[in-house]
PDB file of N, CA and C in Angstrom:
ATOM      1  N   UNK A   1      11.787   8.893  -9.860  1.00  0.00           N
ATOM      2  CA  UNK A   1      11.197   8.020 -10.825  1.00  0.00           C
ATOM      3  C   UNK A   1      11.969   8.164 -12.125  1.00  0.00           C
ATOM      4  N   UNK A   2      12.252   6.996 -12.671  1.00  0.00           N
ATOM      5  CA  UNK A   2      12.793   6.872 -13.990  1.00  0.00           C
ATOM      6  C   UNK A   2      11.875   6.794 -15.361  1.00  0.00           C
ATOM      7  N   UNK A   3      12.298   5.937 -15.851  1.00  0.00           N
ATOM      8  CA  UNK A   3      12.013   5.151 -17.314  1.00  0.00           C
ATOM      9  C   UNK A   3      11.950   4.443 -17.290  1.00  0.00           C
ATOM     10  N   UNK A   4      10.893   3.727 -18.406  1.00  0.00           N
ATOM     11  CA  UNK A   4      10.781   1.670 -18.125  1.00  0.00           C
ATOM     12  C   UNK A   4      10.026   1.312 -16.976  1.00  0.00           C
ATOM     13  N   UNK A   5      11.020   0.445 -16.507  1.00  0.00           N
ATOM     14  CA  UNK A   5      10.092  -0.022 -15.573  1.00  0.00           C
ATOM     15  C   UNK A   5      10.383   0.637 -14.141  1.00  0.00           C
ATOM     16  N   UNK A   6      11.039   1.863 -13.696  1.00  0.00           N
ATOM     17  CA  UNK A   6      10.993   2.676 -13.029  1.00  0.00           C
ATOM     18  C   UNK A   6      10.110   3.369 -12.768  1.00  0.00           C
ATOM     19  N   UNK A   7       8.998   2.921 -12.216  1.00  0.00           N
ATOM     20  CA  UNK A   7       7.790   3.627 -12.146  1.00  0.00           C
ATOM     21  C   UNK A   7       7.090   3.714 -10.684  1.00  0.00           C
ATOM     22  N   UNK A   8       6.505   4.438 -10.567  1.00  0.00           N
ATOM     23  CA  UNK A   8       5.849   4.946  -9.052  1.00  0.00           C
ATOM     24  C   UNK A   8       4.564   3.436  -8.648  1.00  0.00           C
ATOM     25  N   UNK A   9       4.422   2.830  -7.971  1.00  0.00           N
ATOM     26  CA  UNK A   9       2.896   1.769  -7.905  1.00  0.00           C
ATOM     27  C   UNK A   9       2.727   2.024  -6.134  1.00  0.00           C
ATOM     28  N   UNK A  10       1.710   2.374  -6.523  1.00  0.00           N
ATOM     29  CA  UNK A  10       1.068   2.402  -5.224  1.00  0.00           C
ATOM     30  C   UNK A  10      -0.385   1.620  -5.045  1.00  0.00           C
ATOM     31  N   UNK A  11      -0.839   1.302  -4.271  1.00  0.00           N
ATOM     32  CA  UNK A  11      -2.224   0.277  -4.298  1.00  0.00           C
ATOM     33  C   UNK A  11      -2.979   0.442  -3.312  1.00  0.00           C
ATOM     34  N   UNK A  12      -4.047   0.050  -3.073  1.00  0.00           N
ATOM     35  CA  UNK A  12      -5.148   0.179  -2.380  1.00  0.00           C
ATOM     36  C   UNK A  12      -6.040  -1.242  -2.276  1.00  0.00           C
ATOM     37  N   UNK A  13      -6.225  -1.225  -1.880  1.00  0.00           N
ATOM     38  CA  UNK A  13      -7.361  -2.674  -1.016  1.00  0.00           C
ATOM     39  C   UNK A  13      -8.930  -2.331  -0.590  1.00  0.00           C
ATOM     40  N   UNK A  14      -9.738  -2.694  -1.387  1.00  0.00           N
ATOM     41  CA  UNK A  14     -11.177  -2.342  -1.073  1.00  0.00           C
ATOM     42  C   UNK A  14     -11.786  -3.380  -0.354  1.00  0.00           C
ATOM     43  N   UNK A  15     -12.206  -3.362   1.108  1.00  0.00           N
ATOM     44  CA  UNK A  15     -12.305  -4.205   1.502  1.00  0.00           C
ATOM     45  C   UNK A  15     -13.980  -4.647   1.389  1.00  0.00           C
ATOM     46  N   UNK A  16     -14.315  -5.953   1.190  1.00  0.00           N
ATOM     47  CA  UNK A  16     -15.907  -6.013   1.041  1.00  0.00           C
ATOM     48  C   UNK A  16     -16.828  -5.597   2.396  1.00  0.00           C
ATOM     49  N   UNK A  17     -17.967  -5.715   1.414  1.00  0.00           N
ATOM     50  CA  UNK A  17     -18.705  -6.430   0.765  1.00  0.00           C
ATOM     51  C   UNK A  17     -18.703  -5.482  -0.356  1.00  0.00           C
ATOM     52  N   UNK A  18     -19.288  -4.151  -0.156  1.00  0.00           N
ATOM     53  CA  UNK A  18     -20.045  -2.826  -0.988  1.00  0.00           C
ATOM     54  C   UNK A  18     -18.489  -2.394  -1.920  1.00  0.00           C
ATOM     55  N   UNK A  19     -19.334  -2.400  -2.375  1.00  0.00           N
ATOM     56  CA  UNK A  19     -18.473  -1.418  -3.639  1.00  0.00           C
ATOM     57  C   UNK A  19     -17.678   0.209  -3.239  1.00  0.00           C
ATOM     58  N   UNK A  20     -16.519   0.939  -3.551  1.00  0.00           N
ATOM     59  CA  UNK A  20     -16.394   1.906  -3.009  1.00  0.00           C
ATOM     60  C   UNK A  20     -16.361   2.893  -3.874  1.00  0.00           C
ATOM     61  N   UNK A  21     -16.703   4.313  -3.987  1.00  0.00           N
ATOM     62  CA  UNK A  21     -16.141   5.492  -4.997  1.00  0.00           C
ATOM     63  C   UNK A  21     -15.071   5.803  -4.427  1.00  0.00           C
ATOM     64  N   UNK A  22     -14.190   6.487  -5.719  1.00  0.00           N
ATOM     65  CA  UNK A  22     -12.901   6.867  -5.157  1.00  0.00           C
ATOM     66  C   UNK A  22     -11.904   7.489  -6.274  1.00  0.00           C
ATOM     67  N   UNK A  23     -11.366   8.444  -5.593  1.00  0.00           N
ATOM     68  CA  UNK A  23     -10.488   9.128  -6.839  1.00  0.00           C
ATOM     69  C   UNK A  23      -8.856   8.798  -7.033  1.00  0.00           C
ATOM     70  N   UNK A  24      -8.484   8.307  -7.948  1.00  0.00           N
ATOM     71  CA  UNK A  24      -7.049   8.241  -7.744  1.00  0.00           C
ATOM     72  C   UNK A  24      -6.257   9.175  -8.343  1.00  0.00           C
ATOM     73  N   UNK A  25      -5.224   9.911  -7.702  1.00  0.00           N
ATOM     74  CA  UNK A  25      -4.508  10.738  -9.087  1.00  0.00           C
ATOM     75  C   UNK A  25      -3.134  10.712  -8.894  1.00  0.00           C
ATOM     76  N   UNK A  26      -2.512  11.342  -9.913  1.00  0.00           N
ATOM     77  CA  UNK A  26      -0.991  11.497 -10.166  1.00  0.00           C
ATOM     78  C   UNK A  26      -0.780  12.556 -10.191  1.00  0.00           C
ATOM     79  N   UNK A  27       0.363  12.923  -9.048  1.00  0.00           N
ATOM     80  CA  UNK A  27       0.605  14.704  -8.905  1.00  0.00           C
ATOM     81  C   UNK A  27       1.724  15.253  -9.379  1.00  0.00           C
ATOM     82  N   UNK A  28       2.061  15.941  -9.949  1.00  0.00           N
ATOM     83  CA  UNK A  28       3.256  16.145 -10.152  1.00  0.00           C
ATOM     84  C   UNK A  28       4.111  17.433  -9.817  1.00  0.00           C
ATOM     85  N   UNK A  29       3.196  18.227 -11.073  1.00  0.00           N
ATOM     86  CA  UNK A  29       3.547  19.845 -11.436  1.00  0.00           C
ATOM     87  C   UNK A  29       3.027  20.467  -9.906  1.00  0.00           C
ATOM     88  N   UNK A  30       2.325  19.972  -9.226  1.00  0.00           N
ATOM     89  CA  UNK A  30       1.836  20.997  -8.107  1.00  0.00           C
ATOM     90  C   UNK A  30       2.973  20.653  -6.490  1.00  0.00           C
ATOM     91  N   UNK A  31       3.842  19.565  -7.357  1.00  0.00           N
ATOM     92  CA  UNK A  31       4.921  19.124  -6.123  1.00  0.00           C
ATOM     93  C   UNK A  31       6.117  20.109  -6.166  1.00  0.00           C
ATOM     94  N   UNK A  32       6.111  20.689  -7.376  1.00  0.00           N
ATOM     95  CA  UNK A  32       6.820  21.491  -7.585  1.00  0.00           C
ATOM     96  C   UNK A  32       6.575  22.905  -6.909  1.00  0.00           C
ATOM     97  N   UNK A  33       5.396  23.757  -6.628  1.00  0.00           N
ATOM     98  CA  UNK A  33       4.464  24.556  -5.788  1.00  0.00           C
ATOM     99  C   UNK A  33       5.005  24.433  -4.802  1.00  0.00           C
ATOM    100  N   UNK A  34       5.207  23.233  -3.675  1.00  0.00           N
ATOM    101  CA  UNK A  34       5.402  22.797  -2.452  1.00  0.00           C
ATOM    102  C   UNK A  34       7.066  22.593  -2.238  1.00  0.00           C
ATOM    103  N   UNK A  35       7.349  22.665  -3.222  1.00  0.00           N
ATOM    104  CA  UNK A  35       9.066  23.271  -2.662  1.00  0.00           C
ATOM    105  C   UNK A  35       9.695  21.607  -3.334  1.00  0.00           C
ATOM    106  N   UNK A  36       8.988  20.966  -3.972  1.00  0.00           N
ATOM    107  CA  UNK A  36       9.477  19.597  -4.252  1.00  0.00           C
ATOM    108  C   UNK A  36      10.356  19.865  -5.590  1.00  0.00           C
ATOM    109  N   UNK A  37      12.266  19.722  -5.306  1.00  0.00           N
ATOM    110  CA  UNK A  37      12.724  19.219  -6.349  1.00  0.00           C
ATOM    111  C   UNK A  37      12.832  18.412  -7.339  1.00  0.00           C
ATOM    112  N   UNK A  38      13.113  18.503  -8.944  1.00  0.00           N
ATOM    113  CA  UNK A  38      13.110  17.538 -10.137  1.00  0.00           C
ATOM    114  C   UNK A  38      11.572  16.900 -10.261  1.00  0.00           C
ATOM    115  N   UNK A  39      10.558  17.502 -10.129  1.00  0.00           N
ATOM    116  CA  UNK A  39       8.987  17.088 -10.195  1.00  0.00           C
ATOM    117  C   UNK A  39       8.872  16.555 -11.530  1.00  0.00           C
ATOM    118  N   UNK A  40       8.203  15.415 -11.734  1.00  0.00           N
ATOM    119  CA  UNK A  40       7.817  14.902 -13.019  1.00  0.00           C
ATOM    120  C   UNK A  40       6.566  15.876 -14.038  1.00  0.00           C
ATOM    121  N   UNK A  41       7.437  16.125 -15.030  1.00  0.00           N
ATOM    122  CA  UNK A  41       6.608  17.307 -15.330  1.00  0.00           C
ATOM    123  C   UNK A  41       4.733  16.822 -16.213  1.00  0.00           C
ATOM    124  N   UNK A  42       5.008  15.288 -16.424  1.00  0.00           N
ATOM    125  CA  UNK A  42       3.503  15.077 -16.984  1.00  0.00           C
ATOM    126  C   UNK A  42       3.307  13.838 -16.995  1.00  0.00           C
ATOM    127  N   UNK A  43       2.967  13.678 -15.766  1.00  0.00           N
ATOM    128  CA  UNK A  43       2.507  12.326 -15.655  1.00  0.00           C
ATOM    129  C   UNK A  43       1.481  11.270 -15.934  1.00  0.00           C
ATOM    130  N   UNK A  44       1.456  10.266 -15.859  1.00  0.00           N
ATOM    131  CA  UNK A  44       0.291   9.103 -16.514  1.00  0.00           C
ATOM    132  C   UNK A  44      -0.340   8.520 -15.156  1.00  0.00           C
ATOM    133  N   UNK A  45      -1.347   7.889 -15.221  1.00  0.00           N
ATOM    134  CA  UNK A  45      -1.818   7.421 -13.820  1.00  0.00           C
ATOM    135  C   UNK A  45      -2.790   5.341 -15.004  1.00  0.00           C
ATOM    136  N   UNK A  46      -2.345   4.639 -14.542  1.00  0.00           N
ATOM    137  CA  UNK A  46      -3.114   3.353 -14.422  1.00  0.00           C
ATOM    138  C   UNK A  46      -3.371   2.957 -13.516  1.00  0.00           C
ATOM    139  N   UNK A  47      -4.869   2.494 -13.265  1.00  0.00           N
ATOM    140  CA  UNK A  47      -5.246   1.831 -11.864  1.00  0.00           C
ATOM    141  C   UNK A  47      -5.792  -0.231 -13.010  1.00  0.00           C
ATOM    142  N   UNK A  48      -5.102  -0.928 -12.023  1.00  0.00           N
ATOM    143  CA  UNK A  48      -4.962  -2.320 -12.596  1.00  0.00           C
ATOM    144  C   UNK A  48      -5.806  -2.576 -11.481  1.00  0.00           C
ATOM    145  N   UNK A  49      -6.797  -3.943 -12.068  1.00  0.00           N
ATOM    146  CA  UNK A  49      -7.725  -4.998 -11.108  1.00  0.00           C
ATOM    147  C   UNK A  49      -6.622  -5.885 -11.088  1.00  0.00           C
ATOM    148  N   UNK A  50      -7.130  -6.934 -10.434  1.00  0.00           N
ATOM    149  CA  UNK A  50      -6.394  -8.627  -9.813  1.00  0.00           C
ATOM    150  C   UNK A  50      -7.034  -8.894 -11.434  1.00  0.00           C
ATOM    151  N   UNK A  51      -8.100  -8.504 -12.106  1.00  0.00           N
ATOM    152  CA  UNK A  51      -8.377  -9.512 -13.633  1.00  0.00           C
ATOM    153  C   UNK A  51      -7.712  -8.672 -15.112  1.00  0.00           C
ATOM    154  N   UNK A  52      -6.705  -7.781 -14.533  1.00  0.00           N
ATOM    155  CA  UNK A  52      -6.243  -7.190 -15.493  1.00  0.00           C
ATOM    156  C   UNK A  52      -6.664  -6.219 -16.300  1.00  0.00           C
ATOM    157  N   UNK A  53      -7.756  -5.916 -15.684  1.00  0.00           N
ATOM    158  CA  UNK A  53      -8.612  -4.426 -16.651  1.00  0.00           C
ATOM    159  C   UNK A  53      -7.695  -3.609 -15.710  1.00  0.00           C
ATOM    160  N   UNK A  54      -7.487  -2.816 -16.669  1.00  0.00           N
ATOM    161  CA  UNK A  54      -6.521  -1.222 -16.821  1.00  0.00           C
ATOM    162  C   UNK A  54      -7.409   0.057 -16.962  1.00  0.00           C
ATOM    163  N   UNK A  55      -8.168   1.087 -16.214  1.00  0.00           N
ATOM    164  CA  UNK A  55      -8.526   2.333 -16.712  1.00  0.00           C
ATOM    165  C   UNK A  55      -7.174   3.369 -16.225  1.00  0.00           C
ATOM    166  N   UNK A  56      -6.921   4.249 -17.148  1.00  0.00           N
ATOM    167  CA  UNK A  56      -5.622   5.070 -17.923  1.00  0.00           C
ATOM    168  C   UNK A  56      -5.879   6.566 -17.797  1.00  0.00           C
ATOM    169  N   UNK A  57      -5.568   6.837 -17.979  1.00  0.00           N
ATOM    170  CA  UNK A  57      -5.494   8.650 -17.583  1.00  0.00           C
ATOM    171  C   UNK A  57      -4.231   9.396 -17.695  1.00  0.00           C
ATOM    172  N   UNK A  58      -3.749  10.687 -18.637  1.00  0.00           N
ATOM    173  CA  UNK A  58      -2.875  11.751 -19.011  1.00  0.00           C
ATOM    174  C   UNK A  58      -3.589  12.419 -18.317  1.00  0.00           C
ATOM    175  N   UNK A  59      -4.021  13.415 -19.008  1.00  0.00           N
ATOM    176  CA  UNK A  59      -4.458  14.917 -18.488  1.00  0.00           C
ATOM    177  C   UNK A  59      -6.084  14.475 -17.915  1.00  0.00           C
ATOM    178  N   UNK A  60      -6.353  15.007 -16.561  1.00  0.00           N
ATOM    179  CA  UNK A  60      -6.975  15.325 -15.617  1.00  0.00           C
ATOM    180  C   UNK A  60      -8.478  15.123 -16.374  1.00  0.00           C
ATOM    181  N   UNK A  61      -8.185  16.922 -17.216  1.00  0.00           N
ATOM    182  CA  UNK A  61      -9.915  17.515 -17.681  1.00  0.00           C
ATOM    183  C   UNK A  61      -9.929  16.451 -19.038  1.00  0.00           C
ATOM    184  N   UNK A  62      -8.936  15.855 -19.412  1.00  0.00           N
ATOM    185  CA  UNK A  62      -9.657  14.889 -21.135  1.00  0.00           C
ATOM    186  C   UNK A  62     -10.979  14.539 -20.873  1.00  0.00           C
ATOM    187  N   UNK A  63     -11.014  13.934 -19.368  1.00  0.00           N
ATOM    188  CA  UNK A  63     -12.190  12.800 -19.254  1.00  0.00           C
ATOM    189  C   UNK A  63     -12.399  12.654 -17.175  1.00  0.00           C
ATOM    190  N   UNK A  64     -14.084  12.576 -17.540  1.00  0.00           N
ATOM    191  CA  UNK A  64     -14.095  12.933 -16.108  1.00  0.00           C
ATOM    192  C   UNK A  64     -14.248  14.098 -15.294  1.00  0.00           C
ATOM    193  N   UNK A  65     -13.865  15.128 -16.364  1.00  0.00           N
ATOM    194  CA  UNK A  65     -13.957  16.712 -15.594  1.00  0.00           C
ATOM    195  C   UNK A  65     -14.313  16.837 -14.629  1.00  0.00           C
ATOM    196  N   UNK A  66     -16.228  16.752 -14.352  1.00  0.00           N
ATOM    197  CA  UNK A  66     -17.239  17.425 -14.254  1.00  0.00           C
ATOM    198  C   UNK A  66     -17.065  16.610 -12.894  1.00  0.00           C
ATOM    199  N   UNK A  67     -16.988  15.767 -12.996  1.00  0.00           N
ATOM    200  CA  UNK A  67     -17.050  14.356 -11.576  1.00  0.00           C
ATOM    201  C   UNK A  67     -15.952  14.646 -10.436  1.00  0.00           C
ATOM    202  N   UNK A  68     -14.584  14.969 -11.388  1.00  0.00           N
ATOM    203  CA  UNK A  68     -13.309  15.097 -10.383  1.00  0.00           C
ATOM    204  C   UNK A  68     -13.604  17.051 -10.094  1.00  0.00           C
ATOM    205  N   UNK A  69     -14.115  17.413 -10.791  1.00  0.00           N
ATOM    206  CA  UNK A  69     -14.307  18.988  -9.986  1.00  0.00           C
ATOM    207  C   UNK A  69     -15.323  18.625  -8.954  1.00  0.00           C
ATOM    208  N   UNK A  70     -16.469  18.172  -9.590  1.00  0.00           N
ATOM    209  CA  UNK A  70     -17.726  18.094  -8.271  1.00  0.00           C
ATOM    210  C   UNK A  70     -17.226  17.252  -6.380  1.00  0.00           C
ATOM    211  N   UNK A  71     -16.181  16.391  -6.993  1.00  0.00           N
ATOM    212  CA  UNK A  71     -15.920  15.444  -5.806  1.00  0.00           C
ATOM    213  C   UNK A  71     -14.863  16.566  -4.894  1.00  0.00           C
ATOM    214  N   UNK A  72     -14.494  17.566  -5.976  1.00  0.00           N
ATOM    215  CA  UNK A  72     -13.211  18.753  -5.146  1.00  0.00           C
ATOM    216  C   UNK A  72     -11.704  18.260  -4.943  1.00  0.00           C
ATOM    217  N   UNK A  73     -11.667  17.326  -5.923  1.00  0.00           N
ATOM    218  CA  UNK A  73     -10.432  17.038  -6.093  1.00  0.00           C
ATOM    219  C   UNK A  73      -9.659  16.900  -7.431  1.00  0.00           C
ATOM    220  N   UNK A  74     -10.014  18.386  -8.080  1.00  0.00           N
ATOM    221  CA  UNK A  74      -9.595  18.617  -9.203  1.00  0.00           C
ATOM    222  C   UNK A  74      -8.003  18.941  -8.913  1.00  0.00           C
ATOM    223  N   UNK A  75      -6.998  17.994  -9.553  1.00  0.00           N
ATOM    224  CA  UNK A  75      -5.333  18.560  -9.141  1.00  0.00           C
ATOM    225  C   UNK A  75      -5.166  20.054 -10.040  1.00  0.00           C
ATOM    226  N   UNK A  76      -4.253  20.820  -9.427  1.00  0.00           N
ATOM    227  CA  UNK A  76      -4.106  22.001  -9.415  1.00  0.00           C
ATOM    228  C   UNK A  76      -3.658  22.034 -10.904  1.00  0.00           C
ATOM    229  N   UNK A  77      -3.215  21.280 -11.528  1.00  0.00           N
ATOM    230  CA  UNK A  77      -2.354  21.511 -13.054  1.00  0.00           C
ATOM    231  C   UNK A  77      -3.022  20.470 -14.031  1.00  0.00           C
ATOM    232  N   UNK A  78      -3.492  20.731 -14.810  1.00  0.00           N
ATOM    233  CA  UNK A  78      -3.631  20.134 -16.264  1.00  0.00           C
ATOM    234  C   UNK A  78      -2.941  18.850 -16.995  1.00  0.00           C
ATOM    235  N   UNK A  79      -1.996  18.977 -16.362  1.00  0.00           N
ATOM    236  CA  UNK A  79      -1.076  18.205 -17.019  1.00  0.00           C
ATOM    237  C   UNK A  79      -1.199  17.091 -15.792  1.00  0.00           C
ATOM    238  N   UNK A  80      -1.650  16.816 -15.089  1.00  0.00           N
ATOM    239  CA  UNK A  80      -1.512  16.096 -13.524  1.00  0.00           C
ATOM    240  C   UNK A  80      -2.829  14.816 -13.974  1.00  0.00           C
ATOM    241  N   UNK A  81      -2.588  13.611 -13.210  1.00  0.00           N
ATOM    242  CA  UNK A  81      -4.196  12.726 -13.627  1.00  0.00           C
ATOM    243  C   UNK A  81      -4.502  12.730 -13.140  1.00  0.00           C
ATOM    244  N   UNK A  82      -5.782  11.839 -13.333  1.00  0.00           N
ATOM    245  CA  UNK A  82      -6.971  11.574 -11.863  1.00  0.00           C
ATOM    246  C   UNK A  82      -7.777  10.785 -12.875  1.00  0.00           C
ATOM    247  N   UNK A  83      -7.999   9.902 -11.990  1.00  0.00           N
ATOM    248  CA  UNK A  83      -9.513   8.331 -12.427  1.00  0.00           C
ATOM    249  C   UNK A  83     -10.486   8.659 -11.117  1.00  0.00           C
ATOM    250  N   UNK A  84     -11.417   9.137 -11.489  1.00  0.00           N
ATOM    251  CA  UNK A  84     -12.786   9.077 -10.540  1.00  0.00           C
ATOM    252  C   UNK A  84     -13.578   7.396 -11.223  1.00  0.00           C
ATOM    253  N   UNK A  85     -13.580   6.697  -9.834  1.00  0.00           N
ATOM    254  CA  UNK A  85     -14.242   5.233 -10.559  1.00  0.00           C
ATOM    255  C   UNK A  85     -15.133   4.546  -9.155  1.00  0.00           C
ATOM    256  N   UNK A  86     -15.759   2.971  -9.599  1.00  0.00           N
ATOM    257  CA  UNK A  86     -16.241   2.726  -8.292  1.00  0.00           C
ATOM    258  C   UNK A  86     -15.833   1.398  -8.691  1.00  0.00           C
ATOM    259  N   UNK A  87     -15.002   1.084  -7.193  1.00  0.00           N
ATOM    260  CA  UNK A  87     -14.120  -0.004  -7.333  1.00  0.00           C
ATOM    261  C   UNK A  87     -15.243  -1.527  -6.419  1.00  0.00           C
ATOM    262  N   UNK A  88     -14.880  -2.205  -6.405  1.00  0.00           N
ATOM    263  CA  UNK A  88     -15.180  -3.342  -6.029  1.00  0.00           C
ATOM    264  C   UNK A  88     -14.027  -4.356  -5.143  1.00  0.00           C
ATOM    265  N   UNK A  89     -14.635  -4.869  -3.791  1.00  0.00           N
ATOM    266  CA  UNK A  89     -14.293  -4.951  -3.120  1.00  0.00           C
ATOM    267  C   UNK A  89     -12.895  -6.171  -3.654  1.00  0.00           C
ATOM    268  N   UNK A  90     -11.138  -6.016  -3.239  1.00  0.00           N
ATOM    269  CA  UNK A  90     -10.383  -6.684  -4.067  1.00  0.00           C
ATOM    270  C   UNK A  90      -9.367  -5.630  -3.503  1.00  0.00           C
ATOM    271  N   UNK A  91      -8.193  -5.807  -4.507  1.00  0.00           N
ATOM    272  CA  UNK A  91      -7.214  -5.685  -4.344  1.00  0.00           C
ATOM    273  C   UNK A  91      -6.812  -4.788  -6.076  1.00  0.00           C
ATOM    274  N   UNK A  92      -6.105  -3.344  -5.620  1.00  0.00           N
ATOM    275  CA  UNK A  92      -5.722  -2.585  -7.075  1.00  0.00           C
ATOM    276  C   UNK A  92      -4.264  -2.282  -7.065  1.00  0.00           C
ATOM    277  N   UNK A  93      -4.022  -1.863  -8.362  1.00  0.00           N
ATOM    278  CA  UNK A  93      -2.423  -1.399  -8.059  1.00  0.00           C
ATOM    279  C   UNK A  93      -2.977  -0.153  -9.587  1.00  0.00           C
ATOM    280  N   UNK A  94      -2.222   0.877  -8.460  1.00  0.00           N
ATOM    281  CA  UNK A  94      -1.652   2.314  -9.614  1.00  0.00           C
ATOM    282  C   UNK A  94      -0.187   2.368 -10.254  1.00  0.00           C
ATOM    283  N   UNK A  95      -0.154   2.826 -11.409  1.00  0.00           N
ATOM    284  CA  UNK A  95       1.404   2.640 -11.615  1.00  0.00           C
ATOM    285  C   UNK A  95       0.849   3.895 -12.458  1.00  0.00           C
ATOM    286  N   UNK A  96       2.224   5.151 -11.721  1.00  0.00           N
ATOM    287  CA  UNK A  96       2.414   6.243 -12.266  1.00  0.00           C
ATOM    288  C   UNK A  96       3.841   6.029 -12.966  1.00  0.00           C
ATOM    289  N   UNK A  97       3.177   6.805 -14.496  1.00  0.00           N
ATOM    290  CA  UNK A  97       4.769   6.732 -15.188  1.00  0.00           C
ATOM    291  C   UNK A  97       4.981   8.401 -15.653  1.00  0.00           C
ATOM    292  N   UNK A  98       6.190   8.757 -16.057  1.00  0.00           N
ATOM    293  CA  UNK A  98       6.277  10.169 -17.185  1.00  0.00           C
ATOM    294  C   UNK A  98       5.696   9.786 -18.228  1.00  0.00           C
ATOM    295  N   UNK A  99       5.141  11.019 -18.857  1.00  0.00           N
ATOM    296  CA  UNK A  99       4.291  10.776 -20.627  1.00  0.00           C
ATOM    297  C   UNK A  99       5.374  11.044 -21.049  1.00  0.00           C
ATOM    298  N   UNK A 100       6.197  10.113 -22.253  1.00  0.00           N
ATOM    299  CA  UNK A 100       7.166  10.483 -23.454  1.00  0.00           C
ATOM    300  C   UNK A 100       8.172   9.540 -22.698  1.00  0.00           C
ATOM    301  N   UNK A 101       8.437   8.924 -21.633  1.00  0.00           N
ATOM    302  CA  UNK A 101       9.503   8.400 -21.275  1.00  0.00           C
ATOM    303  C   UNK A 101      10.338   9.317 -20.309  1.00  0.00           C
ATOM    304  N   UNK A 102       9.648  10.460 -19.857  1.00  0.00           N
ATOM    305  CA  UNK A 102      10.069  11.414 -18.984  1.00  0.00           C
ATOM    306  C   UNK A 102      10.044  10.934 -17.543  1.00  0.00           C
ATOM    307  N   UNK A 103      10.963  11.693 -17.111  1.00  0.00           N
ATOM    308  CA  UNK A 103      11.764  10.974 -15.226  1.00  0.00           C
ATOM    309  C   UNK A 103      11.293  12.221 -14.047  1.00  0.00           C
ATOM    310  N   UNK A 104      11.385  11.779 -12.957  1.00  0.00           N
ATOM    311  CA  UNK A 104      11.110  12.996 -12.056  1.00  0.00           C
ATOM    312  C   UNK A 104      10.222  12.491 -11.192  1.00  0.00           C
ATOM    313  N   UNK A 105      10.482  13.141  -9.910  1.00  0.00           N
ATOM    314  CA  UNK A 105       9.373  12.973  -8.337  1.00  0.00           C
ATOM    315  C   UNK A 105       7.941  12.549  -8.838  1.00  0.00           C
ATOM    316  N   UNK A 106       7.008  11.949  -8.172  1.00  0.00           N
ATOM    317  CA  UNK A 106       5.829  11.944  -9.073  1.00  0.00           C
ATOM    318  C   UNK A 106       4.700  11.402  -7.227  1.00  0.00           C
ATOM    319  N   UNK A 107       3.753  11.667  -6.877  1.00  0.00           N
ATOM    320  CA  UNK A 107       2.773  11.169  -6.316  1.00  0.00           C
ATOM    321  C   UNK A 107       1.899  10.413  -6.424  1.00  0.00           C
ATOM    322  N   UNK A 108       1.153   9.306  -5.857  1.00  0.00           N
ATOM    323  CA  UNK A 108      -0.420   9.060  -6.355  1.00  0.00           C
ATOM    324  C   UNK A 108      -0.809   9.001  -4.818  1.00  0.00           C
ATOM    325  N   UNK A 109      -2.254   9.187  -5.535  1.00  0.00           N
ATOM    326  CA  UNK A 109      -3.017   9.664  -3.991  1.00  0.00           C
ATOM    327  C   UNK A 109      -4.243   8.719  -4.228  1.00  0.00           C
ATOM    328  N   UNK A 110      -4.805   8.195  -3.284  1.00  0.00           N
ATOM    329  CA  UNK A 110      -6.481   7.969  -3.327  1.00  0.00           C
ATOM    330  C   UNK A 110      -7.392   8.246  -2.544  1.00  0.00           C
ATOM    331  N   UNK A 111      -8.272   8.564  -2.576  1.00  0.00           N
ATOM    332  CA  UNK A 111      -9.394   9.239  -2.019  1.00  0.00           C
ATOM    333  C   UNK A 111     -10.620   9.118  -1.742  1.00  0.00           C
ATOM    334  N   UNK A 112     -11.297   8.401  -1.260  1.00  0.00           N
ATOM    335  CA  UNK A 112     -12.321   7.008  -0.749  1.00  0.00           C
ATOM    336  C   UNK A 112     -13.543   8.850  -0.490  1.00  0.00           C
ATOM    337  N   UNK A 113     -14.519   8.388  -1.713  1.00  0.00           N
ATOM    338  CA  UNK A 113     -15.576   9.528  -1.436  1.00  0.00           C
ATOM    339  C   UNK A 113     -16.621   9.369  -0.329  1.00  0.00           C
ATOM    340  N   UNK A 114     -17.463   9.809  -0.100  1.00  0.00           N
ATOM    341  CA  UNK A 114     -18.679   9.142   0.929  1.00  0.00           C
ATOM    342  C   UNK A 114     -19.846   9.272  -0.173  1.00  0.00           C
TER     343      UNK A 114
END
């Protein structure tokens, strides 16, 4: 992953009717743990609707803590994101970037709760 518009997007599809919970995050520092070279050392996580609302996320614990520990998918590093949200049935896109314009390996994951 670069700069600009070099960025990680990954997406997900909620299929109807019901609404779904679900965690999305951006991994980085813990790819590094797993033997992963040039890891993006602090990554950003946006999850986009089809109507253009954006919820945003840096660091993990800012916001959300209590929700992304209880669900057990707190990422291992601080510096790593995560959006705990409840999506609606549609079509999303994540776009992981570096914070500062920073480059490097980067993940997103999602995680459909029960």
């Amino acid at each position: 992953m670069g700069t600009g518009d070099d960025v990680v997007i990954g997406g997900v599809i909620i299929p109807g009717p019901d609404p779904v919970n679900l965690v999305a995050r951006a991994i980085r520092p813990s790819l590094g743990e797993a033997g992963v070279g040039g890891a993006l050392q602090n990554p950003t996580l946006e999850l986009h609707d089809a109507n253009g609302n954006v919820t945003s996320n840096d660091n993990w614990r800012d916001a959300q803590k209590s929700e992304i520990i209880a669900d057990q998918l707190a990422p291992s590093d601080d510096r790593e994101s995560a959006i705990a949200t409840t999506l609606l049935p549609g079509a999303y896109i994540a776009i992981v970037s570096g914070k500062n314009n920073t480059s490097g390996v980067a993940l997103v994951e999602f995680y459909q709760l029960s």
